[in-house]
N, C-alpha and C. Protein backbone atom coordinates (compact mmCIF):
# COMPACT_ATOMS: atom_id res chain seq x y z
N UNK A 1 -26.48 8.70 27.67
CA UNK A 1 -25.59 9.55 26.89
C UNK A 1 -26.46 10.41 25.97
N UNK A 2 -25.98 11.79 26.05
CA UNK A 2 -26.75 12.62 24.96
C UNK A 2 -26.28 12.19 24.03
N UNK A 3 -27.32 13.15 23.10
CA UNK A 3 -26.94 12.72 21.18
C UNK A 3 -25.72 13.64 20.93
N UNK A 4 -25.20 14.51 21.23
CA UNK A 4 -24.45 15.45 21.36
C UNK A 4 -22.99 14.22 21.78
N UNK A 5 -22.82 14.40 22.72
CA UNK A 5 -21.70 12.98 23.15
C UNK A 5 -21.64 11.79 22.22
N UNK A 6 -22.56 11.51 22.01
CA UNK A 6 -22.65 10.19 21.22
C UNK A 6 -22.27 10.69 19.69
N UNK A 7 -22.63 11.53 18.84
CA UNK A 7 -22.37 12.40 18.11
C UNK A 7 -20.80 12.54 17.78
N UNK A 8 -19.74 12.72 19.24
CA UNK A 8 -18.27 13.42 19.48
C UNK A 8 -17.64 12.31 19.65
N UNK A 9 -18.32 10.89 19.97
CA UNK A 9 -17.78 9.77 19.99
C UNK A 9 -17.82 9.24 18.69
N UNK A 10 -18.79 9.25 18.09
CA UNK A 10 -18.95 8.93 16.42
C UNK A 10 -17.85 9.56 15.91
N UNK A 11 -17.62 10.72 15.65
CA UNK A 11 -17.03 11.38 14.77
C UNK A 11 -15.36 11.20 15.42
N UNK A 12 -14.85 10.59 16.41
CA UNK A 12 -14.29 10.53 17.07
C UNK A 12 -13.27 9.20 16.46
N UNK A 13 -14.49 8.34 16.14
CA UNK A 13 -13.85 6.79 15.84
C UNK A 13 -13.72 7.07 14.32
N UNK A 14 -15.24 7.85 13.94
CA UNK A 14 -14.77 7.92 12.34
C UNK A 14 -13.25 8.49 11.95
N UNK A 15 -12.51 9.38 12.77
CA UNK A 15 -11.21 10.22 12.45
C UNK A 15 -10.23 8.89 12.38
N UNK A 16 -10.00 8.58 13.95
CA UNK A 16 -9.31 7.38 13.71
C UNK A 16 -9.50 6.31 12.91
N UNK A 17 -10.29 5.78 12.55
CA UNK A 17 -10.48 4.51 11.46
C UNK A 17 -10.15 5.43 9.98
N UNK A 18 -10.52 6.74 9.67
CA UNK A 18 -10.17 6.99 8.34
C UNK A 18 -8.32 7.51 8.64
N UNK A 19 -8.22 7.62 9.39
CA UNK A 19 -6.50 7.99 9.66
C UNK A 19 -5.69 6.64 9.40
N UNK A 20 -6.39 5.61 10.20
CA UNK A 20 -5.38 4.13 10.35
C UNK A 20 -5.50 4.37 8.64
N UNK A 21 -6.67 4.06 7.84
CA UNK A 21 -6.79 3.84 6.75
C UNK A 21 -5.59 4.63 5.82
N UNK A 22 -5.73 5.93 5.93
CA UNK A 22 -4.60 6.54 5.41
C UNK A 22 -3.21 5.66 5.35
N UNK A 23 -2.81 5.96 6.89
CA UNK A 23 -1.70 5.28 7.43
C UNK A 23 -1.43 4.18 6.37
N UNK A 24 -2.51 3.12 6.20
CA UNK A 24 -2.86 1.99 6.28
C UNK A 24 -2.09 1.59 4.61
N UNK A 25 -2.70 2.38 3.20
CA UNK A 25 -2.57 3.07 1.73
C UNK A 25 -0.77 3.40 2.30
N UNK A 26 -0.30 4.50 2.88
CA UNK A 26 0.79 4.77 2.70
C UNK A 26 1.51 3.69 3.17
N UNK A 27 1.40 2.91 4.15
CA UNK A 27 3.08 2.01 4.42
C UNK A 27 2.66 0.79 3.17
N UNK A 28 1.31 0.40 2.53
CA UNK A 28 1.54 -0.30 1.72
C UNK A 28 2.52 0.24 0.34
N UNK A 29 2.00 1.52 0.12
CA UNK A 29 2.87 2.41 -1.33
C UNK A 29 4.52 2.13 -0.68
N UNK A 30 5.06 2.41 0.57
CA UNK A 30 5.94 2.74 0.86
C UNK A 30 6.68 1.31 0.61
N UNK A 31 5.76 -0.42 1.20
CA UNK A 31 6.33 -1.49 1.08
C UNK A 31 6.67 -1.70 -0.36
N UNK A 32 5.52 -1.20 -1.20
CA UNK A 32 5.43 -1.65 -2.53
C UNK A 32 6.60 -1.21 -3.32
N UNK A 33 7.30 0.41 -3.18
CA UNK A 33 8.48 0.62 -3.37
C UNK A 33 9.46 0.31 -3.21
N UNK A 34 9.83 -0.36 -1.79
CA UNK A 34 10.87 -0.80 -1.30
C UNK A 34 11.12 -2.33 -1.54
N UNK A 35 9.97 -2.69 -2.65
CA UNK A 35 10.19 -4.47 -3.14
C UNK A 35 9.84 -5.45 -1.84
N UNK A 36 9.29 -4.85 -0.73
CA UNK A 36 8.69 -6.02 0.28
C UNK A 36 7.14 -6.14 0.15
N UNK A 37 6.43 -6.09 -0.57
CA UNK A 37 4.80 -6.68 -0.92
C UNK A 37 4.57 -7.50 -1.59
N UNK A 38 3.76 -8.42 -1.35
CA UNK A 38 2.99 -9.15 -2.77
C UNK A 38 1.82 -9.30 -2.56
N UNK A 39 1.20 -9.50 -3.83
CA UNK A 39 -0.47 -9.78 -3.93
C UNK A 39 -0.48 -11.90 -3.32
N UNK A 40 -0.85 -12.03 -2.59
CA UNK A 40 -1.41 -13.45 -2.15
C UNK A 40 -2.12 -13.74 -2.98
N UNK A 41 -2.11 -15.27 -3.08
CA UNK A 41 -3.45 -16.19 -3.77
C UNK A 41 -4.72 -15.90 -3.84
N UNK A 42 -5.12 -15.07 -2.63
CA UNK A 42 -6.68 -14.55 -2.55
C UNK A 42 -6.76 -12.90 -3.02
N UNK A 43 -5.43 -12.35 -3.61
CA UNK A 43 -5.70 -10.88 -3.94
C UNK A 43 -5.40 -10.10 -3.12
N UNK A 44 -5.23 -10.45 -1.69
CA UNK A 44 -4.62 -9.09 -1.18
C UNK A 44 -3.03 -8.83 -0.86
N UNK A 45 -2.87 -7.73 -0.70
CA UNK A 45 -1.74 -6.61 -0.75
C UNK A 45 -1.23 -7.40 0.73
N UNK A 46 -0.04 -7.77 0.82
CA UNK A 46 0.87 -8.15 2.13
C UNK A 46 1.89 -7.12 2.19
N UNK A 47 2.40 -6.53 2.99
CA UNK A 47 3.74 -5.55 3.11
C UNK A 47 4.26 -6.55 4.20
N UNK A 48 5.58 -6.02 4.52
CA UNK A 48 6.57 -6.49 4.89
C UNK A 48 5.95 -7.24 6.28
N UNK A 49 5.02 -6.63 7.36
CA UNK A 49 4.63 -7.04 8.74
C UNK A 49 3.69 -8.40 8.25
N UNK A 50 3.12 -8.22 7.49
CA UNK A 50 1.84 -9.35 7.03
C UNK A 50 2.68 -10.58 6.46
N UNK A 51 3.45 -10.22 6.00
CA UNK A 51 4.04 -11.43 5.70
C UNK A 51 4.72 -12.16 6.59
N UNK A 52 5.79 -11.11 7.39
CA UNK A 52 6.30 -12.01 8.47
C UNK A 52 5.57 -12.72 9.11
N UNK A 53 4.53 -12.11 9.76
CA UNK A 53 3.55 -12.61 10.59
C UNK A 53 2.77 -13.77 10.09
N UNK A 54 2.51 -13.85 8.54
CA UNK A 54 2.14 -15.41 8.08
C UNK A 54 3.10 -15.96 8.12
N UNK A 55 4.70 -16.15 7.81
CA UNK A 55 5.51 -17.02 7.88
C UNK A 55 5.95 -17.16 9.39
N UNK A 56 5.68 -16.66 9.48
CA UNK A 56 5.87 -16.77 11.21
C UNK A 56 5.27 -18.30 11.77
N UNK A 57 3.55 -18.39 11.35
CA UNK A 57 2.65 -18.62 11.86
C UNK A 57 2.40 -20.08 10.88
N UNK A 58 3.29 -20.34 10.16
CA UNK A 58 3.04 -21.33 9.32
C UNK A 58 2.86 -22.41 10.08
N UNK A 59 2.35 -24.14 9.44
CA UNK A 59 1.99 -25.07 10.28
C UNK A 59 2.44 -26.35 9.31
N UNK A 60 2.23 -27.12 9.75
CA UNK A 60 2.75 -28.38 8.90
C UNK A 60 3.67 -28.41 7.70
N UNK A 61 3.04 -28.55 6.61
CA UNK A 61 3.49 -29.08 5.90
C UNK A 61 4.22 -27.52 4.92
N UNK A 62 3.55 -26.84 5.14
CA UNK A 62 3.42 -25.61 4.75
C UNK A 62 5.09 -24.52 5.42
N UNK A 63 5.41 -25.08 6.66
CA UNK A 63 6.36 -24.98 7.34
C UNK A 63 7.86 -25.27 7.33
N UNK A 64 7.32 -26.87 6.75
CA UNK A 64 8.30 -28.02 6.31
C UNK A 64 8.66 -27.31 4.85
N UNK A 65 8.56 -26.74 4.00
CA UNK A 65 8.81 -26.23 2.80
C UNK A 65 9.21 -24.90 3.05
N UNK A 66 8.73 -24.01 4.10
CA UNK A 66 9.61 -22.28 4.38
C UNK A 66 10.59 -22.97 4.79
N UNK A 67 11.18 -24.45 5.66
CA UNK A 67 12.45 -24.19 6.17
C UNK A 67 12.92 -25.55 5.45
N UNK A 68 12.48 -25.62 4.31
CA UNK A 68 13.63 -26.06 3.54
C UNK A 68 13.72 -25.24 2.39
N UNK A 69 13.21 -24.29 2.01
CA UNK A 69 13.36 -23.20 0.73
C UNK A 69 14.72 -22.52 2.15
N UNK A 70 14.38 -22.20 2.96
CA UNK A 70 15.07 -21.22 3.81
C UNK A 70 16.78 -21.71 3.36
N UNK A 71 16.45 -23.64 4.11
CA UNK A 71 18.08 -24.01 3.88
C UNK A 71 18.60 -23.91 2.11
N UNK A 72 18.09 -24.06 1.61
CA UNK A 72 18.31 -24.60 -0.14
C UNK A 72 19.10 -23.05 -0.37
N UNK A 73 18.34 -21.79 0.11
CA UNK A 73 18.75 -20.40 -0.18
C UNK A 73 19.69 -19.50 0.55
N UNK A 74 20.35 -20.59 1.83
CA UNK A 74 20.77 -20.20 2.82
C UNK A 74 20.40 -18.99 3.75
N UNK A 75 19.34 -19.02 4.29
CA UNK A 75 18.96 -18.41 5.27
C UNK A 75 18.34 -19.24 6.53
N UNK A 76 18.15 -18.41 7.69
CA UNK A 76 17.93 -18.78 8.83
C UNK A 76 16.25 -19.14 8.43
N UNK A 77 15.53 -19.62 8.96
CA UNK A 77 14.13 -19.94 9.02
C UNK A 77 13.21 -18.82 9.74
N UNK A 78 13.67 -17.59 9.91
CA UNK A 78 13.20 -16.88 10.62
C UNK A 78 13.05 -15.56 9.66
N UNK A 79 11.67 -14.84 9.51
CA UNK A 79 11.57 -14.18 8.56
C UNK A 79 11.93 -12.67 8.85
N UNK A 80 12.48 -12.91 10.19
CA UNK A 80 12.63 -11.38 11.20
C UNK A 80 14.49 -11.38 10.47
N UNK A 81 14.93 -12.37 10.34
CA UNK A 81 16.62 -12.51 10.41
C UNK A 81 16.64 -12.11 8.70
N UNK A 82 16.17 -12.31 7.68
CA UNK A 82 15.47 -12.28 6.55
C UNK A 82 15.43 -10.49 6.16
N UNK A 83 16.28 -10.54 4.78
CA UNK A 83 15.74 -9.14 3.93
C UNK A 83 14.67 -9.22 3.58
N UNK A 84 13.71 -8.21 2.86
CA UNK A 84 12.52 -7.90 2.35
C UNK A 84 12.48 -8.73 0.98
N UNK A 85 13.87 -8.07 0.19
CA UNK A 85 13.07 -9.30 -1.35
C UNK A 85 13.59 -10.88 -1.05
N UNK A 86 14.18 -11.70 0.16
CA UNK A 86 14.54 -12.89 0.42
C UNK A 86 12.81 -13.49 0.77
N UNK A 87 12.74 -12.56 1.83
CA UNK A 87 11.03 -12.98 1.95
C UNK A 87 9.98 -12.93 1.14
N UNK A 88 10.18 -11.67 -0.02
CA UNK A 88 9.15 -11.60 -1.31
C UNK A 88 9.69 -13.08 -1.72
N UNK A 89 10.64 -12.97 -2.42
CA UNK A 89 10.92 -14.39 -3.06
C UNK A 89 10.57 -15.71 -2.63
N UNK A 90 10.67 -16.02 -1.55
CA UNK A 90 9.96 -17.26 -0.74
C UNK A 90 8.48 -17.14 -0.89
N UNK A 91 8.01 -16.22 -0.35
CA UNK A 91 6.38 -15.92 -0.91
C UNK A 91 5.98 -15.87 -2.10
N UNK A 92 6.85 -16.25 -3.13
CA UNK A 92 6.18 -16.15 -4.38
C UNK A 92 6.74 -17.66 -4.94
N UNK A 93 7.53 -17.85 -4.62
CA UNK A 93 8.02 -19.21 -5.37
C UNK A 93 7.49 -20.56 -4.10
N UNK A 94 6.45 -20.09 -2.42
CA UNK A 94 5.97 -20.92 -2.17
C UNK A 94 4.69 -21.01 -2.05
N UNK A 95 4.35 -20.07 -2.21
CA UNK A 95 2.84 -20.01 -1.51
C UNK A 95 1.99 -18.92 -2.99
N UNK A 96 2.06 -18.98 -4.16
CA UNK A 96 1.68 -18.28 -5.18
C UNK A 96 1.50 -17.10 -5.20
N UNK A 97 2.20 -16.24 -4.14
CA UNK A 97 2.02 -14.53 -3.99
C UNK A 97 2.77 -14.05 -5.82
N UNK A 98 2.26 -13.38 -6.11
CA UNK A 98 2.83 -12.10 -6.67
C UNK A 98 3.44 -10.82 -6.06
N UNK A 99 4.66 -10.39 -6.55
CA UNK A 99 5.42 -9.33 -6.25
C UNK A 99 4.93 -8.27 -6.65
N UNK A 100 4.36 -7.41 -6.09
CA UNK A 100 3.97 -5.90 -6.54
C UNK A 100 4.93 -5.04 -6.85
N UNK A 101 4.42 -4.25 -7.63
CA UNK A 101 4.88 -3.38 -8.58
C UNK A 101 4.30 -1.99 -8.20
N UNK A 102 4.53 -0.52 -8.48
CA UNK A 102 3.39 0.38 -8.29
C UNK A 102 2.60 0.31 -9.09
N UNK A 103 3.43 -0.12 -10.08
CA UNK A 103 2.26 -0.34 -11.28
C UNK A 103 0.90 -1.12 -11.13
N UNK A 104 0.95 -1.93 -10.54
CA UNK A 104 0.24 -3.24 -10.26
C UNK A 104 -0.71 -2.98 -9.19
N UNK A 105 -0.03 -1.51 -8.29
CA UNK A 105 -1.01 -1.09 -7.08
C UNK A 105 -1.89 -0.10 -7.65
N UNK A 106 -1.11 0.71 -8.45
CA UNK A 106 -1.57 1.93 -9.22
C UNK A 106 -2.98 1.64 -10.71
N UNK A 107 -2.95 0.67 -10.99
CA UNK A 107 -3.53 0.31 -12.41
C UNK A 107 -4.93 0.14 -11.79
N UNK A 108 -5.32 -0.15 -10.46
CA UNK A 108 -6.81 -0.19 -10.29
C UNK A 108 -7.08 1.12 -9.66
N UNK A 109 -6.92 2.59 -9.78
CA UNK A 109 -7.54 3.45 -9.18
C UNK A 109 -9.01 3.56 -10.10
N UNK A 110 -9.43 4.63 -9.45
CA UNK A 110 -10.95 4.78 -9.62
C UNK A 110 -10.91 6.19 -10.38
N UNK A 111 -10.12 7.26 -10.31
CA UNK A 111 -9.68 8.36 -10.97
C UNK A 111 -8.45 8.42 -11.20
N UNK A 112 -8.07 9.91 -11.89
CA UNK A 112 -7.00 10.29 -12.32
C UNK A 112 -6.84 11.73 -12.41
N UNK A 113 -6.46 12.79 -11.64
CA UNK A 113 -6.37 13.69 -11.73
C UNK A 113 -5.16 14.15 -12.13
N UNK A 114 -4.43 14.94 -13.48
CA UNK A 114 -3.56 15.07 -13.44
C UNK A 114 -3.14 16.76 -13.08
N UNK A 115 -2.20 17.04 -12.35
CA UNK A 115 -1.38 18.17 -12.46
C UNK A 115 -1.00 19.00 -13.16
N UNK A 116 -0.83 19.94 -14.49
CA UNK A 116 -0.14 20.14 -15.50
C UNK A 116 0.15 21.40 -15.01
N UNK A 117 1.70 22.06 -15.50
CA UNK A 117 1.95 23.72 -15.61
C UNK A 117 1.40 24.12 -16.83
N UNK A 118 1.44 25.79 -17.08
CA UNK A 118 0.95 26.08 -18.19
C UNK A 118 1.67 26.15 -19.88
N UNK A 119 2.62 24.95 -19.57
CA UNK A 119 3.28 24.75 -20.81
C UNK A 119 2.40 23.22 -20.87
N UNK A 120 1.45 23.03 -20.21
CA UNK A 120 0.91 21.76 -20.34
C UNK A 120 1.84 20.23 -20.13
N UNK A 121 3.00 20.27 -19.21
CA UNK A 121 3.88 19.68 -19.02
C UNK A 121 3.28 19.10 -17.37
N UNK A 122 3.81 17.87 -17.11
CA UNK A 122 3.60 16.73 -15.77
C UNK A 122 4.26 17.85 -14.52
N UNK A 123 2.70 17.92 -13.60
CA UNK A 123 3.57 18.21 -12.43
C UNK A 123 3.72 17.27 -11.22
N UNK A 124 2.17 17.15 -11.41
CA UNK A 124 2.13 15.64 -10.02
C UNK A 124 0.66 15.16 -10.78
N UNK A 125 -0.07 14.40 -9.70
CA UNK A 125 -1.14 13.89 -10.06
C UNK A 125 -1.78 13.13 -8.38
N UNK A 126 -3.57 13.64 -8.46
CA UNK A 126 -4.42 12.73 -7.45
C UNK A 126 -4.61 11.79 -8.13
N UNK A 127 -4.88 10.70 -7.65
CA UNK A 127 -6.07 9.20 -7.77
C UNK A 127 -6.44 9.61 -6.84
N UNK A 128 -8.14 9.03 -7.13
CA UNK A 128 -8.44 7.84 -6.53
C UNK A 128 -8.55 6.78 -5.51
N UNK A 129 -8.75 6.27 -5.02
CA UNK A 129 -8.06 4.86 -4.28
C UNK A 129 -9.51 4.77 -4.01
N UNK A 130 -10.52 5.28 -2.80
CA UNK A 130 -11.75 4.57 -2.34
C UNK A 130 -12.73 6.09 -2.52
N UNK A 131 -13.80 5.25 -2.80
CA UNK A 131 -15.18 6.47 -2.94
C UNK A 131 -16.17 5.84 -2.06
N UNK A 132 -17.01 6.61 -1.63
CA UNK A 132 -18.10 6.52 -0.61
C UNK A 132 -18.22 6.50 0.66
N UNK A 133 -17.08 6.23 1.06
CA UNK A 133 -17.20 6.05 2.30
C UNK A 133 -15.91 5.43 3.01
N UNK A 134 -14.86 5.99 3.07
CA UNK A 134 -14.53 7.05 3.13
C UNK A 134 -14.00 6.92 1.60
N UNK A 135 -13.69 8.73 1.35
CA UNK A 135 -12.99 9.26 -0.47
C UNK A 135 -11.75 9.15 0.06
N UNK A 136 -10.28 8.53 -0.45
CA UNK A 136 -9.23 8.62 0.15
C UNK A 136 -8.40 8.78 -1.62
N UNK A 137 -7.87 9.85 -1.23
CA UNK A 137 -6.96 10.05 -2.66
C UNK A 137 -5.29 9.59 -2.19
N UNK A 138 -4.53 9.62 -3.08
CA UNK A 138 -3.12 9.52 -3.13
C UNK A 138 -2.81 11.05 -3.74
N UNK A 139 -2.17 11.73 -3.22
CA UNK A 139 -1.52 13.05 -4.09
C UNK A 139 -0.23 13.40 -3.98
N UNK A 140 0.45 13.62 -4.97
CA UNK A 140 1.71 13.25 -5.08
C UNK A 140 2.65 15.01 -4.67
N UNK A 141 1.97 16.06 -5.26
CA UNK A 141 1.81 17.18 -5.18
C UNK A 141 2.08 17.06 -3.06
N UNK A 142 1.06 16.87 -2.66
CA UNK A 142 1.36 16.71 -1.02
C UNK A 142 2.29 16.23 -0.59
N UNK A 143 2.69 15.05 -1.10
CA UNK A 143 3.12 13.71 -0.78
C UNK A 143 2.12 12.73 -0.01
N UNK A 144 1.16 12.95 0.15
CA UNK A 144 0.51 12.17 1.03
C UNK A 144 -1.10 11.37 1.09
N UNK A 145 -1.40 10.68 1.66
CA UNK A 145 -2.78 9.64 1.15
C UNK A 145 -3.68 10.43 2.13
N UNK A 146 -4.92 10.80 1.46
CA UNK A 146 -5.80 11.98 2.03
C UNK A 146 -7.17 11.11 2.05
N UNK A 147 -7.69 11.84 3.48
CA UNK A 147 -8.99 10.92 3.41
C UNK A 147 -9.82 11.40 4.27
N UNK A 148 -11.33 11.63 3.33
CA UNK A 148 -12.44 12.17 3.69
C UNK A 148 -13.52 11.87 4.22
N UNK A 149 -13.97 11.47 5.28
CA UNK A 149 -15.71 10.48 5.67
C UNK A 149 -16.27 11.52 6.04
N UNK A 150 -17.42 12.16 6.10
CA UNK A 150 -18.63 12.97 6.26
C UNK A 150 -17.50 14.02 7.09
N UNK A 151 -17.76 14.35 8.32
CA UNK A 151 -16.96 15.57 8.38
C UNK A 151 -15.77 15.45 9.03
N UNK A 152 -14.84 14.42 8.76
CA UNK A 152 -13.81 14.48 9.08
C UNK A 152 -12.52 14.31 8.00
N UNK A 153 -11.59 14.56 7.97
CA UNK A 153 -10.39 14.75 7.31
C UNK A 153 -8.67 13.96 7.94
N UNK A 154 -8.30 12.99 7.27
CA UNK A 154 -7.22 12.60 7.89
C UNK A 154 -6.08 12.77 6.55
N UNK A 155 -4.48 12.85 6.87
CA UNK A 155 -3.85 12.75 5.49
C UNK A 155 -2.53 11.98 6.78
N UNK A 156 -2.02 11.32 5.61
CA UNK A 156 -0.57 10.33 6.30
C UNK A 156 0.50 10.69 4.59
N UNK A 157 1.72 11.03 5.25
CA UNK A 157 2.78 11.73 4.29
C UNK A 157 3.25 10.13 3.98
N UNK A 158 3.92 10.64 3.04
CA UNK A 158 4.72 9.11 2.40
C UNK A 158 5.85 9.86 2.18
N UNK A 159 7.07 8.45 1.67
CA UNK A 159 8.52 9.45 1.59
C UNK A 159 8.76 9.67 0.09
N UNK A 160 9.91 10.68 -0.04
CA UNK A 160 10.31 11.08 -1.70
C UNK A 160 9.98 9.81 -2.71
N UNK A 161 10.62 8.40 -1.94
CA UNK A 161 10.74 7.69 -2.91
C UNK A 161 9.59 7.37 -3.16
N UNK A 162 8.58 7.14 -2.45
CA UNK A 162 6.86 6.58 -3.01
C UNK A 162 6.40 7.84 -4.01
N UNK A 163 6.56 9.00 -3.88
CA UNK A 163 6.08 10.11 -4.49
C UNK A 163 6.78 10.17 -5.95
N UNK A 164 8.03 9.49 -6.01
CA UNK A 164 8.37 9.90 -7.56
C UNK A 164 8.21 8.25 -8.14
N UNK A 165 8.30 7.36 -7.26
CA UNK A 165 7.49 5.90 -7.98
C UNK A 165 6.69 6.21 -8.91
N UNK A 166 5.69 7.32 -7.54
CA UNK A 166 3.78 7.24 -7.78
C UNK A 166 4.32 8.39 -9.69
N UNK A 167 4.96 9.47 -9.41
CA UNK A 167 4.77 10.29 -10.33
C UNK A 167 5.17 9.65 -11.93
N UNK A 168 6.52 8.81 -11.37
CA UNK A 168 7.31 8.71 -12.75
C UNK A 168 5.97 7.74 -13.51
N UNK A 169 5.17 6.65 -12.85
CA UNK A 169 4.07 5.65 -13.61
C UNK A 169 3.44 6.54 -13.91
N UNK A 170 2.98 7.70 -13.66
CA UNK A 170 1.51 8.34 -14.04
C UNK A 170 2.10 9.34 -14.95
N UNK A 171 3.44 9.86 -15.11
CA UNK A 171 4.02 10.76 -15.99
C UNK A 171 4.33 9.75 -17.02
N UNK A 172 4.73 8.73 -17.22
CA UNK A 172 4.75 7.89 -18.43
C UNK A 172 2.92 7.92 -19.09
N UNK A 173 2.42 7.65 -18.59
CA UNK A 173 0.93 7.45 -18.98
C UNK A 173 0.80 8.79 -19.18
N UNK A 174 0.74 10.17 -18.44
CA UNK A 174 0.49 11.46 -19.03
C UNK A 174 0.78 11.46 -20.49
N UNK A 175 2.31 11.29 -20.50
CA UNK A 175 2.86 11.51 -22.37
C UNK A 175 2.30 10.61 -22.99
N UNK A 176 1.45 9.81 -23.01
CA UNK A 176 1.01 8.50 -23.99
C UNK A 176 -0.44 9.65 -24.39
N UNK A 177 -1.01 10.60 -23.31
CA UNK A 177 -1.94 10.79 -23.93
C UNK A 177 -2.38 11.96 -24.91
N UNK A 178 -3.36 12.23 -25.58
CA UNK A 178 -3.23 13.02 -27.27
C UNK A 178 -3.23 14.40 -26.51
């Protein structure tokens, strides 16, 4: 294989892996709005598929407690038959998840770019989210999670409601500042 090919294959995988990634930022903002995420015991972000798929997959004893929280709350044992905050709630009152908040997704960015018109008033605002490799911002202005690796460019849209979540937290914090 030339370097040229090998080169178009590189840049090829880099698009897709920084796209999933995009993708990846928006359906979490989108779970995090819609009250189906929590932070797990080890810190990471679950949306609605990750979780099913661990309760799904449960084993012993661990099992024996989803399907008796299930009966105690009246639901089926099945996390597919199951609303989003029935399943947050089981995940947090069994297995020590925390319920996310945007706030809670939003409070570790790495920047803050804000928006202003020229009455100096909130219009939107970038973060943040990853630097180096790949730069992936959130921009609210777009609607969408943008993301940069050496020469490629991916962006994934999010809906109204993640965009005025994302705005109304960062427009409260705008007015706090001098």
């Amino acid at each position: 294989m030339n370097e040229e090919a090998k080169a178009a294959g590189n840049v090829d995988s880099t698009a897709a892996q920084l796209e999933m990634n995009c993708r990846s930022i928006a359906d979490e903002l989108e779970a995090i709005v819609d009250g189906c995420a929590v932070r797990n015991a080890s810190g990471d972000i679950m949306a609605t598929a990750a979780i099913d798929d661990f309760l799904k997959n449960l084993e012993g004893e661990e099992k024996e407690k989803f399907i008796e929280w299930c009966e105690e709350n009246g639901h089926i044992a099945d996390p597919a038959e199951m609303n989003c905050e029935d399943v947050v709630a089981a995940m947090v009152e069994l297995f020590d998840a925390e319920e996310m908040t945007t706030g809670d997704y939003l409070d570790d960015v790495l920047d803050i770019v804000y928006i202003c018109d020229a009455k100096k008033e909130y219009r939107s605002v970038r973060v943040t989210v990853a630097v180096g490799g790949p730069n992936i911002y959130v921009d609210t202005d777009e609607g969408a999670v943008q993301g940069y690796w050496g020469g490629s460019r991916a962006e994934w849209h999010f809906g109204r409601d993640v965009r005025d979540a994302i705005d109304g937290h960062f427009e409260d914090l705008f007015n706090c500042l001098p």
